[in-house]
PDB file of N, CA and C in Angstrom:
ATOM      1  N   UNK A   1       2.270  24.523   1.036  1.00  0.00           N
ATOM      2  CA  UNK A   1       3.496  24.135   0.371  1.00  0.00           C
ATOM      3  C   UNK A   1       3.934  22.765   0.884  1.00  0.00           C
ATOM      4  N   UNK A   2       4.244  21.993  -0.027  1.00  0.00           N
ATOM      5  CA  UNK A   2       4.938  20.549   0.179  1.00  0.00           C
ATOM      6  C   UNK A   2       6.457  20.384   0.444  1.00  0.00           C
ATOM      7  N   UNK A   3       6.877  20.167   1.871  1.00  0.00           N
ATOM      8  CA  UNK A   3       7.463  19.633   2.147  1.00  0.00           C
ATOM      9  C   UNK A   3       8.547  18.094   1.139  1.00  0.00           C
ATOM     10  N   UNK A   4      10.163  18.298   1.364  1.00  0.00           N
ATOM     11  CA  UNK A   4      10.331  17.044   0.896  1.00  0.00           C
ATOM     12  C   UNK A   4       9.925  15.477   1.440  1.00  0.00           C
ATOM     13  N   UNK A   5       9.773  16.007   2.873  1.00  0.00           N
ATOM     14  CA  UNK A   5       9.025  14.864   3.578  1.00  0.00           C
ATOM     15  C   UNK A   5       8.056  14.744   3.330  1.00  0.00           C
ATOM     16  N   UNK A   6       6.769  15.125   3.053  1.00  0.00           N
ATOM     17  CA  UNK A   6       5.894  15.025   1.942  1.00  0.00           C
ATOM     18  C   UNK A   6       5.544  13.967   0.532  1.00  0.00           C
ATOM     19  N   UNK A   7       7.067  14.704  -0.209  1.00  0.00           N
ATOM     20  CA  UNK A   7       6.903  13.756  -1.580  1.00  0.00           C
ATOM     21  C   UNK A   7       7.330  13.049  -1.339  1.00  0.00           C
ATOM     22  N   UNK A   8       7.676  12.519  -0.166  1.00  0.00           N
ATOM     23  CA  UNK A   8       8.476  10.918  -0.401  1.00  0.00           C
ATOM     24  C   UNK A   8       7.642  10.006   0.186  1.00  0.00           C
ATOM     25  N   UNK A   9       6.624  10.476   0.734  1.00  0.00           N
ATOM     26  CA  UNK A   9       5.810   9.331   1.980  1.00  0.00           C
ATOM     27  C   UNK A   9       5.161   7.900   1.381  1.00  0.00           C
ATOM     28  N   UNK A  10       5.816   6.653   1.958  1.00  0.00           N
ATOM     29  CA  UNK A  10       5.224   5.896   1.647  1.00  0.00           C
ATOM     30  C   UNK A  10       4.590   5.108   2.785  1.00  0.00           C
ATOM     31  N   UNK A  11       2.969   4.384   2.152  1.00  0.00           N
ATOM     32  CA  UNK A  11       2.275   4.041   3.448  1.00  0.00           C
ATOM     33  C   UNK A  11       2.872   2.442   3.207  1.00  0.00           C
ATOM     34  N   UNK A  12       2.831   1.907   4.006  1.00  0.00           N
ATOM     35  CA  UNK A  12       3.404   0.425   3.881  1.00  0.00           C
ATOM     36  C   UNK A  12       2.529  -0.608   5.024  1.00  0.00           C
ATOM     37  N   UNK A  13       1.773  -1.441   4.612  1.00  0.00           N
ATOM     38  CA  UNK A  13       1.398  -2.589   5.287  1.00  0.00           C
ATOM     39  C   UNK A  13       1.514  -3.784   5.233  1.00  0.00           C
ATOM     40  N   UNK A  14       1.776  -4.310   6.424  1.00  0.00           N
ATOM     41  CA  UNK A  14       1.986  -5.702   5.702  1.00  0.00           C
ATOM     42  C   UNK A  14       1.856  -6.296   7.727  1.00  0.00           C
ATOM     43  N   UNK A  15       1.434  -7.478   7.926  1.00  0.00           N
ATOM     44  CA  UNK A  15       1.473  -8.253   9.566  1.00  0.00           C
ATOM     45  C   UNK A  15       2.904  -8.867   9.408  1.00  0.00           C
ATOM     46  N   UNK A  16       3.514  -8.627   8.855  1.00  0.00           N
ATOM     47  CA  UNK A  16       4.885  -9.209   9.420  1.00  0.00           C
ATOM     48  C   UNK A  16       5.761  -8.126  10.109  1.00  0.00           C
ATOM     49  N   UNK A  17       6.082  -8.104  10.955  1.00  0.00           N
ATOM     50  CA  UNK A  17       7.014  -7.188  11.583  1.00  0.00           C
ATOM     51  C   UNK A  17       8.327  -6.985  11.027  1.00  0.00           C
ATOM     52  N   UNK A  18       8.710  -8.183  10.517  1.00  0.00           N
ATOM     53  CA  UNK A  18       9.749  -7.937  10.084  1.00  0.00           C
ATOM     54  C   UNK A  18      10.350  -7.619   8.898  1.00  0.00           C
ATOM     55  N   UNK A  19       8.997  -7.679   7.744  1.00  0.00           N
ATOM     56  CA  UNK A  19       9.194  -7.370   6.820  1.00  0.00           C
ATOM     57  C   UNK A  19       9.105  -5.583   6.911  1.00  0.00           C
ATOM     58  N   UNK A  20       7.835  -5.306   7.458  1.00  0.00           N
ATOM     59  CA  UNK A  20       7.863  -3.821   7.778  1.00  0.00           C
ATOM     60  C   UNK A  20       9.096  -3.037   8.298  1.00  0.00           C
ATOM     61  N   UNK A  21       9.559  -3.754   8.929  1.00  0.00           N
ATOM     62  CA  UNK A  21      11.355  -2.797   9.819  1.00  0.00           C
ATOM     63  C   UNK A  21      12.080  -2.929   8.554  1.00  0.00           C
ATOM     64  N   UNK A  22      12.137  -3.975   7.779  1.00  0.00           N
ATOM     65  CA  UNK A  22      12.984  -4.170   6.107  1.00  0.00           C
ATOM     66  C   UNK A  22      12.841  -2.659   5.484  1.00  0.00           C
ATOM     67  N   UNK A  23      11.133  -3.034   5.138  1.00  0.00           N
ATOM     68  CA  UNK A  23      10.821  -1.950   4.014  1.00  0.00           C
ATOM     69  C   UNK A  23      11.022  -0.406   4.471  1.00  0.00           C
ATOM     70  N   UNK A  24      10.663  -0.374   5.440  1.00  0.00           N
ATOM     71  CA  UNK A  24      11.027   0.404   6.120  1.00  0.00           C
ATOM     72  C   UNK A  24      12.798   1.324   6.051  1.00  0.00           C
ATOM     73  N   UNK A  25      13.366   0.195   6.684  1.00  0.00           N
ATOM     74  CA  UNK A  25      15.034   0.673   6.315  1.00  0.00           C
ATOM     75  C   UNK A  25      15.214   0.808   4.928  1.00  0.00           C
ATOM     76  N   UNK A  26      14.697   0.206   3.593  1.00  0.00           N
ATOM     77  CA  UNK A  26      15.092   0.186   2.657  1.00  0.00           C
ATOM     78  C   UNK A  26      14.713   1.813   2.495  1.00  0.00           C
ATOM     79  N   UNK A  27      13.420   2.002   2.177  1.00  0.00           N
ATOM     80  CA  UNK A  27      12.899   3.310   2.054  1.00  0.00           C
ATOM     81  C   UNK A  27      13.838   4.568   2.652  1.00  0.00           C
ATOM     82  N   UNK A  28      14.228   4.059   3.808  1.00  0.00           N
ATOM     83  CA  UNK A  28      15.118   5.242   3.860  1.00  0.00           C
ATOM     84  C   UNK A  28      16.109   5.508   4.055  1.00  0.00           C
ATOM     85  N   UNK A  29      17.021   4.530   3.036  1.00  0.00           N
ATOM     86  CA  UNK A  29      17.845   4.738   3.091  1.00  0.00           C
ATOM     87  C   UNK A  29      18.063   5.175   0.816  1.00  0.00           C
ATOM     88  N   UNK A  30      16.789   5.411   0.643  1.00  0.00           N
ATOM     89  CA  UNK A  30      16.408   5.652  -0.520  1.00  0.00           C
ATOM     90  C   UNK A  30      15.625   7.076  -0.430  1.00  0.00           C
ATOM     91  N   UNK A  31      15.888   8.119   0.686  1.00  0.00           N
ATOM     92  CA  UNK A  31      15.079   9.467   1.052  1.00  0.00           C
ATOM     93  C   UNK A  31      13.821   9.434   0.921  1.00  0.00           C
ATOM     94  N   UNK A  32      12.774   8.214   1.410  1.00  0.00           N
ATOM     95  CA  UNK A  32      11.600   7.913   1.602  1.00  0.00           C
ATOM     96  C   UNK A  32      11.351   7.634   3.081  1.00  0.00           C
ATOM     97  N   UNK A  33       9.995   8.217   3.639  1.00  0.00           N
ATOM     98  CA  UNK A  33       9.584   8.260   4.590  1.00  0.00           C
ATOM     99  C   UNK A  33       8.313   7.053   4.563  1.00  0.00           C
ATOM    100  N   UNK A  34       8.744   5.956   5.766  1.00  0.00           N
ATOM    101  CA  UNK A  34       7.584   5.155   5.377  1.00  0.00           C
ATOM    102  C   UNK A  34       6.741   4.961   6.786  1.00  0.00           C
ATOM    103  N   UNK A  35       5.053   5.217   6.431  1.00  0.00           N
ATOM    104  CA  UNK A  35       4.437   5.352   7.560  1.00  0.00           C
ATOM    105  C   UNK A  35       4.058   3.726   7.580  1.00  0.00           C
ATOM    106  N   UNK A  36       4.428   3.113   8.545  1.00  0.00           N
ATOM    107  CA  UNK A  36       3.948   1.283   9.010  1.00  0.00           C
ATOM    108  C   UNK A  36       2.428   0.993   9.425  1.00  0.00           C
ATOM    109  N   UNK A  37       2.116   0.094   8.731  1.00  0.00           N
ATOM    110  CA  UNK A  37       0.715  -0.585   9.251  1.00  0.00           C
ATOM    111  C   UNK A  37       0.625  -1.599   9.519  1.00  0.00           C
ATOM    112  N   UNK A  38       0.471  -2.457  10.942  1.00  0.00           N
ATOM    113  CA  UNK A  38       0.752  -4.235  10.849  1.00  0.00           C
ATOM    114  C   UNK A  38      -0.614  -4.909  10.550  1.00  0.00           C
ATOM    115  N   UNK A  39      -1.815  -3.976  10.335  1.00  0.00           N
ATOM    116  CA  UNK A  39      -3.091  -4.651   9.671  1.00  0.00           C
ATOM    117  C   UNK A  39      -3.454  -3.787   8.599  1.00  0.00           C
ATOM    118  N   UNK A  40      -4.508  -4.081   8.142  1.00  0.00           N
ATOM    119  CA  UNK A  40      -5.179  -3.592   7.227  1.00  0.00           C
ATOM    120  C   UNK A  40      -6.573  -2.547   8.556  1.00  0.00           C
ATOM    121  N   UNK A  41      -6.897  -3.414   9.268  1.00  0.00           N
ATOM    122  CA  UNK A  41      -7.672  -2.153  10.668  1.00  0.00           C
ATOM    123  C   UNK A  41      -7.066  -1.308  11.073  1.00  0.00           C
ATOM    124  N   UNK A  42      -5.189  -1.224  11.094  1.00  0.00           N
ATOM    125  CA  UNK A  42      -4.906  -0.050  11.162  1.00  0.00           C
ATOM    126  C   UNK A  42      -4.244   0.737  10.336  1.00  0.00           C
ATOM    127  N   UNK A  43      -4.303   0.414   9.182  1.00  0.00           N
ATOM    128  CA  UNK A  43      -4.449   1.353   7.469  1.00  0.00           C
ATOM    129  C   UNK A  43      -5.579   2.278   7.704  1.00  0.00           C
ATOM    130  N   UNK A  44      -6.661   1.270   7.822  1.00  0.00           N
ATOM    131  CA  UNK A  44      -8.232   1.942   7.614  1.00  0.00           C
ATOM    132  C   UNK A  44      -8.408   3.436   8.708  1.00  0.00           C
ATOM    133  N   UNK A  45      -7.406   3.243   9.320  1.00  0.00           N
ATOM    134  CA  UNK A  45      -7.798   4.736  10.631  1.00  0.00           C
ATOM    135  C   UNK A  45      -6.791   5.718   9.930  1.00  0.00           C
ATOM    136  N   UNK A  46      -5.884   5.381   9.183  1.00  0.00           N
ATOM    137  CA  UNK A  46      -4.870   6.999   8.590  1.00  0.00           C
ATOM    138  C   UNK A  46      -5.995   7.613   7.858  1.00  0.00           C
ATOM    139  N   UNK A  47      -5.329   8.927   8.262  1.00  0.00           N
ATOM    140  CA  UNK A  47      -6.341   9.991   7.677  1.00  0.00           C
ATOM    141  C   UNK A  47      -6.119  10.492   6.316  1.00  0.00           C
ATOM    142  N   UNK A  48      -4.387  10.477   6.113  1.00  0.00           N
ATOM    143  CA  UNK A  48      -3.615  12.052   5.348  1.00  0.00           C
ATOM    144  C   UNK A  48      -3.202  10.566   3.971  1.00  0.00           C
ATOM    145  N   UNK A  49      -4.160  10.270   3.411  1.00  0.00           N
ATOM    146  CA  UNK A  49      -3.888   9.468   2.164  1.00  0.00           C
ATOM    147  C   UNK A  49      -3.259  10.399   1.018  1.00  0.00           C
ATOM    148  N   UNK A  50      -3.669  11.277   1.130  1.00  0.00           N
ATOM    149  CA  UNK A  50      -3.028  12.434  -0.211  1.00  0.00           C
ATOM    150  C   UNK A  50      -1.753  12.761  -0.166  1.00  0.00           C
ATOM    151  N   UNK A  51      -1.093  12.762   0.868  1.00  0.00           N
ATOM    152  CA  UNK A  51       0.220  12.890   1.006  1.00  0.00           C
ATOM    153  C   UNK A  51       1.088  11.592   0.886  1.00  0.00           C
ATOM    154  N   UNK A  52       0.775  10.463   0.784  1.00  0.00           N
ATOM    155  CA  UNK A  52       1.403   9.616   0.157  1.00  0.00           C
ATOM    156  C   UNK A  52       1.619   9.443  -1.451  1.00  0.00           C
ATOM    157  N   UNK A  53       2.932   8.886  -1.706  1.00  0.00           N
ATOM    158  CA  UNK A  53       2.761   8.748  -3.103  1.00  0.00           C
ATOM    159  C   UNK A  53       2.829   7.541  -3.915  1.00  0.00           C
ATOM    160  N   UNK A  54       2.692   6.687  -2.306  1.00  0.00           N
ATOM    161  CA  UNK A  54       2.828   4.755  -2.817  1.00  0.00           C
ATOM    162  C   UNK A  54       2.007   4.211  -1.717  1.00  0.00           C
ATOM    163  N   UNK A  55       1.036   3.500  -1.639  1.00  0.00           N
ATOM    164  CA  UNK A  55       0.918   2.427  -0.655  1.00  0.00           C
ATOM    165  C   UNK A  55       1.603   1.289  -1.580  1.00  0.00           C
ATOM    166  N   UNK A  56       2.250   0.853  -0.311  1.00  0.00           N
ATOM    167  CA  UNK A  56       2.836  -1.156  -0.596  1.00  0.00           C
ATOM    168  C   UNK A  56       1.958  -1.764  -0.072  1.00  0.00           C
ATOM    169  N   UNK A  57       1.345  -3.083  -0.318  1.00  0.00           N
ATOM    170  CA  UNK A  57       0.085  -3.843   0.814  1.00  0.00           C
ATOM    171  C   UNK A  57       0.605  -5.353   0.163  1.00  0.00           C
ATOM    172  N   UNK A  58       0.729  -5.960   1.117  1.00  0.00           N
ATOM    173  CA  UNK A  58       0.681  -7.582   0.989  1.00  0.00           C
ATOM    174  C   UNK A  58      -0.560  -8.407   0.640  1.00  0.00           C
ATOM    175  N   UNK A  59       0.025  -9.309  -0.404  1.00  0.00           N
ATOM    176  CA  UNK A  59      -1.204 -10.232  -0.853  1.00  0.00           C
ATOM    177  C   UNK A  59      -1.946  -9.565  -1.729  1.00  0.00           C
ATOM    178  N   UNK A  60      -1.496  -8.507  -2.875  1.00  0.00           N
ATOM    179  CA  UNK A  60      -1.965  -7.719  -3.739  1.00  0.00           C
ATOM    180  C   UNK A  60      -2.161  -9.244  -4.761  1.00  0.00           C
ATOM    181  N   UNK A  61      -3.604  -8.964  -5.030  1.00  0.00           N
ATOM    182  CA  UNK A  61      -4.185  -9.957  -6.407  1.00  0.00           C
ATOM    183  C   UNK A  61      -3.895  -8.996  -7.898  1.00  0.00           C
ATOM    184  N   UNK A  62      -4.068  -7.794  -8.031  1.00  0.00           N
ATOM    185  CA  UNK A  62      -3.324  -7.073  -9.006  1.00  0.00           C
ATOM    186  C   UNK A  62      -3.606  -5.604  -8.703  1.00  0.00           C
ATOM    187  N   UNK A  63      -2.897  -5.014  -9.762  1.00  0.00           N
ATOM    188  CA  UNK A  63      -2.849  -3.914  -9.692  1.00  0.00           C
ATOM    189  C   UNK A  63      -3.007  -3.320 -11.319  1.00  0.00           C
ATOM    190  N   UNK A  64      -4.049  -2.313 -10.934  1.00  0.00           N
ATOM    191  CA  UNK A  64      -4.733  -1.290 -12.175  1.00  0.00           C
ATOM    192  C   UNK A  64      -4.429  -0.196 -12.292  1.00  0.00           C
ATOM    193  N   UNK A  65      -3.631  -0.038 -13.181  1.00  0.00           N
ATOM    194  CA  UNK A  65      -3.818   1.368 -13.855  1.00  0.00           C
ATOM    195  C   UNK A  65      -4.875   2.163 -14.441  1.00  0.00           C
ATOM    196  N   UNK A  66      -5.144   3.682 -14.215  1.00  0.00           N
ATOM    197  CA  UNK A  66      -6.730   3.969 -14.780  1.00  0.00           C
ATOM    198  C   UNK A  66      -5.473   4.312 -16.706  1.00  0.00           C
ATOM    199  N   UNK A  67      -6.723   4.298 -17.612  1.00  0.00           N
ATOM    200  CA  UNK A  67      -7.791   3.432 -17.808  1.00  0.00           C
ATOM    201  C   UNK A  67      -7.898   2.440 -17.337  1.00  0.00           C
ATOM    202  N   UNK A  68      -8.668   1.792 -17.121  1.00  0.00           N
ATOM    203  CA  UNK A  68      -8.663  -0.058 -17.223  1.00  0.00           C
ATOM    204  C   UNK A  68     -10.166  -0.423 -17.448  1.00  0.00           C
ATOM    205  N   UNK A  69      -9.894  -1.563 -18.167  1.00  0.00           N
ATOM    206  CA  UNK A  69     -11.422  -2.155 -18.576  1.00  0.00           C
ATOM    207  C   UNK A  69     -12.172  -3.057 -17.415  1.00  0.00           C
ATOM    208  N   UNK A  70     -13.416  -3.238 -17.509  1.00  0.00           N
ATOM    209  CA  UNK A  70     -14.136  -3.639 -16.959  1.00  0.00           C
ATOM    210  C   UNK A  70     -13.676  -4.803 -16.338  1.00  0.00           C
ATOM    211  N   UNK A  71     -13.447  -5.627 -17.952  1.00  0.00           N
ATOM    212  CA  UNK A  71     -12.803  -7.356 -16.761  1.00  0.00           C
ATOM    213  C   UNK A  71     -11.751  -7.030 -16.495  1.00  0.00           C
ATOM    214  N   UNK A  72     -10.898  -6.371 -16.357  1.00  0.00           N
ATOM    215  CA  UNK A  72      -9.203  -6.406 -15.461  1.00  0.00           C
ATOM    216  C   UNK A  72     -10.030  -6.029 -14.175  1.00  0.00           C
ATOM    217  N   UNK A  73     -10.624  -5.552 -14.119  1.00  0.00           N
ATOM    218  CA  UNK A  73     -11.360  -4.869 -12.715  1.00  0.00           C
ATOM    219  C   UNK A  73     -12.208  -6.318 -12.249  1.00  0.00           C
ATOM    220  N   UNK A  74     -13.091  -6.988 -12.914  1.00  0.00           N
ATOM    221  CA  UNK A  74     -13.728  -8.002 -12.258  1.00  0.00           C
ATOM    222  C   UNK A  74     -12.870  -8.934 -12.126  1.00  0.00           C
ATOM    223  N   UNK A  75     -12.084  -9.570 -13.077  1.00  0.00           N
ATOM    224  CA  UNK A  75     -11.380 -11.064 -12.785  1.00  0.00           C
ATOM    225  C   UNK A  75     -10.411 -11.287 -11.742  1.00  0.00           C
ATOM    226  N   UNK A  76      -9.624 -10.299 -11.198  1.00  0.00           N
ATOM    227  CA  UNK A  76      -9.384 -10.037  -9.971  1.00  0.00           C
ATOM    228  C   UNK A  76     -10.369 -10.246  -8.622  1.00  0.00           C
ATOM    229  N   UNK A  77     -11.779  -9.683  -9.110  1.00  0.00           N
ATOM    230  CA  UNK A  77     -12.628  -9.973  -7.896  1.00  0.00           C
ATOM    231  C   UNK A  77     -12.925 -11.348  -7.740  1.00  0.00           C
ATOM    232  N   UNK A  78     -13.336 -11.586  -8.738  1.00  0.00           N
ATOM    233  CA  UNK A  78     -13.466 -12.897  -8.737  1.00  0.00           C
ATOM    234  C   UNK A  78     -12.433 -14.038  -8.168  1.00  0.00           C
ATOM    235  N   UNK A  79     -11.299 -14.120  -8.523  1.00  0.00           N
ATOM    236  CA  UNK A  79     -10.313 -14.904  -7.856  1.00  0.00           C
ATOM    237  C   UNK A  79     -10.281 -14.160  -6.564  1.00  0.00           C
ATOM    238  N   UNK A  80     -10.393 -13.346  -6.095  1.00  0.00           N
ATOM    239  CA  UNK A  80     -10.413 -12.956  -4.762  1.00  0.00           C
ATOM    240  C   UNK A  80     -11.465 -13.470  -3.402  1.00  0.00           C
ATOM    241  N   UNK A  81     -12.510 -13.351  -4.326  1.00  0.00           N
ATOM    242  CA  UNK A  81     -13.878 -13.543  -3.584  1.00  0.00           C
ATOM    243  C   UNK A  81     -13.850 -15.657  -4.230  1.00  0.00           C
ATOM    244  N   UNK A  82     -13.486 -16.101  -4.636  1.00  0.00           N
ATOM    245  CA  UNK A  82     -13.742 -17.560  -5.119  1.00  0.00           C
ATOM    246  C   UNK A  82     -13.349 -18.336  -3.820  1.00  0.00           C
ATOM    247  N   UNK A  83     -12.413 -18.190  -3.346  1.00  0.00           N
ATOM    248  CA  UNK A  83     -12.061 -19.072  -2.151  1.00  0.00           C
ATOM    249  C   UNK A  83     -13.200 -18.598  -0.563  1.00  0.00           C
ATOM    250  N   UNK A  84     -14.082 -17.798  -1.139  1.00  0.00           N
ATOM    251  CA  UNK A  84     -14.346 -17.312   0.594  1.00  0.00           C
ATOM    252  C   UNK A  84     -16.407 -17.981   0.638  1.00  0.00           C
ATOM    253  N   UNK A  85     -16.958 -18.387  -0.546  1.00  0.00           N
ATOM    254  CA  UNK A  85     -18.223 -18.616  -0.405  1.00  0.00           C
ATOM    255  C   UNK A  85     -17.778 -20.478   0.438  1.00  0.00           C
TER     256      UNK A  85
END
């Protein structure tokens, strides 16, 4: 059984500290529980992804809804991966 602490969990990352203590207070003062990440190396170690019902992440190039077609899925990669060869 799910807990209301449960449906509210949001994972939140971002290296600014201070934006995280923000989002953070905002969330709950909106009956959301927000678990903090100051990297993306320590996103990658949470275990309990199913019990969230939002990640926030900084420096999002976009965001997909399923369906989605093929190029909404590549042209994103592409501007992503263009600055790094």
């Amino acid at each position: 059984m799910l807990c209301l602490q449960d449906q509210n969990l949001v994972l939140v990352v971002d290296d600014d500290p201070g934006m995280l203590k923000g989002i953070q207070r905002l969330l709950r003062q909106h009956a959301y529980e927000a678990i903090p990440f100051s990297s993306a190396q320590a996103f990658k170690t949470h275990i309990d992804f199913e019990k969230a019902v939002c990640v926030i992440l900084a420096g999002c190039i976009a965001f997909l809804e399923k369906p989605f077609s093929a190029q909404s899925l590549i042209e994103p990669l592409k501007k992503a991966t263009a600055g790094r060869s």
